[in-house]
N, C-alpha and C. Protein backbone atom coordinates (compact mmCIF):
# COMPACT_ATOMS: atom_id res chain seq x y z
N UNK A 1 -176.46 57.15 114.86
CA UNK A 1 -176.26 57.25 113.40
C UNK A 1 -174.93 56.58 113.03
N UNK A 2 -174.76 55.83 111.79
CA UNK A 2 -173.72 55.06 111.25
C UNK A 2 -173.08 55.75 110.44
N UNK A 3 -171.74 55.41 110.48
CA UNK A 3 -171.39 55.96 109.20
C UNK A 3 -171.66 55.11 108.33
N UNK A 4 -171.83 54.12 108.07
CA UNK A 4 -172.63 53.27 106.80
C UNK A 4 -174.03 54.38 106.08
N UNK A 5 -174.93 53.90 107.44
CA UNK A 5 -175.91 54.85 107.13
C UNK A 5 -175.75 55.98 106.60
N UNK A 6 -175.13 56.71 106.84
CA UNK A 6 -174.45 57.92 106.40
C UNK A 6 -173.54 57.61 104.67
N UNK A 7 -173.66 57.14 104.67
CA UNK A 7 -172.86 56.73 103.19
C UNK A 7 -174.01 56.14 102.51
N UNK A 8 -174.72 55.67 102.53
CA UNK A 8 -175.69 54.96 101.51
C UNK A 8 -176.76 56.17 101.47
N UNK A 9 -176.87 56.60 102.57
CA UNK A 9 -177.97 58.09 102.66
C UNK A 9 -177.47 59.19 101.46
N UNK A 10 -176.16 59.62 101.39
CA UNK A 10 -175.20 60.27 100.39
C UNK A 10 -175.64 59.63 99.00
N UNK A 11 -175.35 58.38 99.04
CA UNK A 11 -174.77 58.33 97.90
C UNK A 11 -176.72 57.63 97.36
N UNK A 12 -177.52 57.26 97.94
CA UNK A 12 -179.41 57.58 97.18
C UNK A 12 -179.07 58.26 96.95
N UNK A 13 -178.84 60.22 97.53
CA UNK A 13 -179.32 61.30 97.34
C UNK A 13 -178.68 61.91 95.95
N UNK A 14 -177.20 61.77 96.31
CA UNK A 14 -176.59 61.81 94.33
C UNK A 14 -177.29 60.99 93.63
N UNK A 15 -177.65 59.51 93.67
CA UNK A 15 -178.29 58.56 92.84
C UNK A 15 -179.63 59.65 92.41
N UNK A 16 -180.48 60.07 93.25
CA UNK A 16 -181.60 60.80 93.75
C UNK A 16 -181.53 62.12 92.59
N UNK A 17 -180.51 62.74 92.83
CA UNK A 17 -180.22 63.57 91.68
C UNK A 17 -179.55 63.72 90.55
N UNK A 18 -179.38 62.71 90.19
CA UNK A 18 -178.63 61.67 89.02
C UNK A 18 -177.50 62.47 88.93
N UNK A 19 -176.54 62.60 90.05
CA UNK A 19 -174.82 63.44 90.22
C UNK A 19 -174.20 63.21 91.16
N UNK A 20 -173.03 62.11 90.44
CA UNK A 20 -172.35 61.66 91.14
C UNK A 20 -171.19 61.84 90.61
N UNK A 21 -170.73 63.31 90.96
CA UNK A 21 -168.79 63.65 90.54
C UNK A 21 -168.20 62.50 91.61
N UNK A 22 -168.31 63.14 92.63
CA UNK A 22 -167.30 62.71 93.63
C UNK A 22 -168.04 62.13 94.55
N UNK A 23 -169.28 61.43 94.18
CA UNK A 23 -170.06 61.02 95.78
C UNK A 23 -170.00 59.57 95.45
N UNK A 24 -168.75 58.85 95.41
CA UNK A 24 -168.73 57.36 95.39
C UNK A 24 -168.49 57.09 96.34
């Protein structure tokens, strides 16, 4: 596992739940 992967996975899932305080 990447941390890339791991960051774009995050930041769909805020996209995903249209909330993004702090998940930039």
């Amino acid at each position: 596992m990447a941390m890339k992967d791991l960051g774009q996975a995050m930041a769909t899932f805020c996209k995903a739940l249209e909330i993004d305080p702090n998940c930039q």
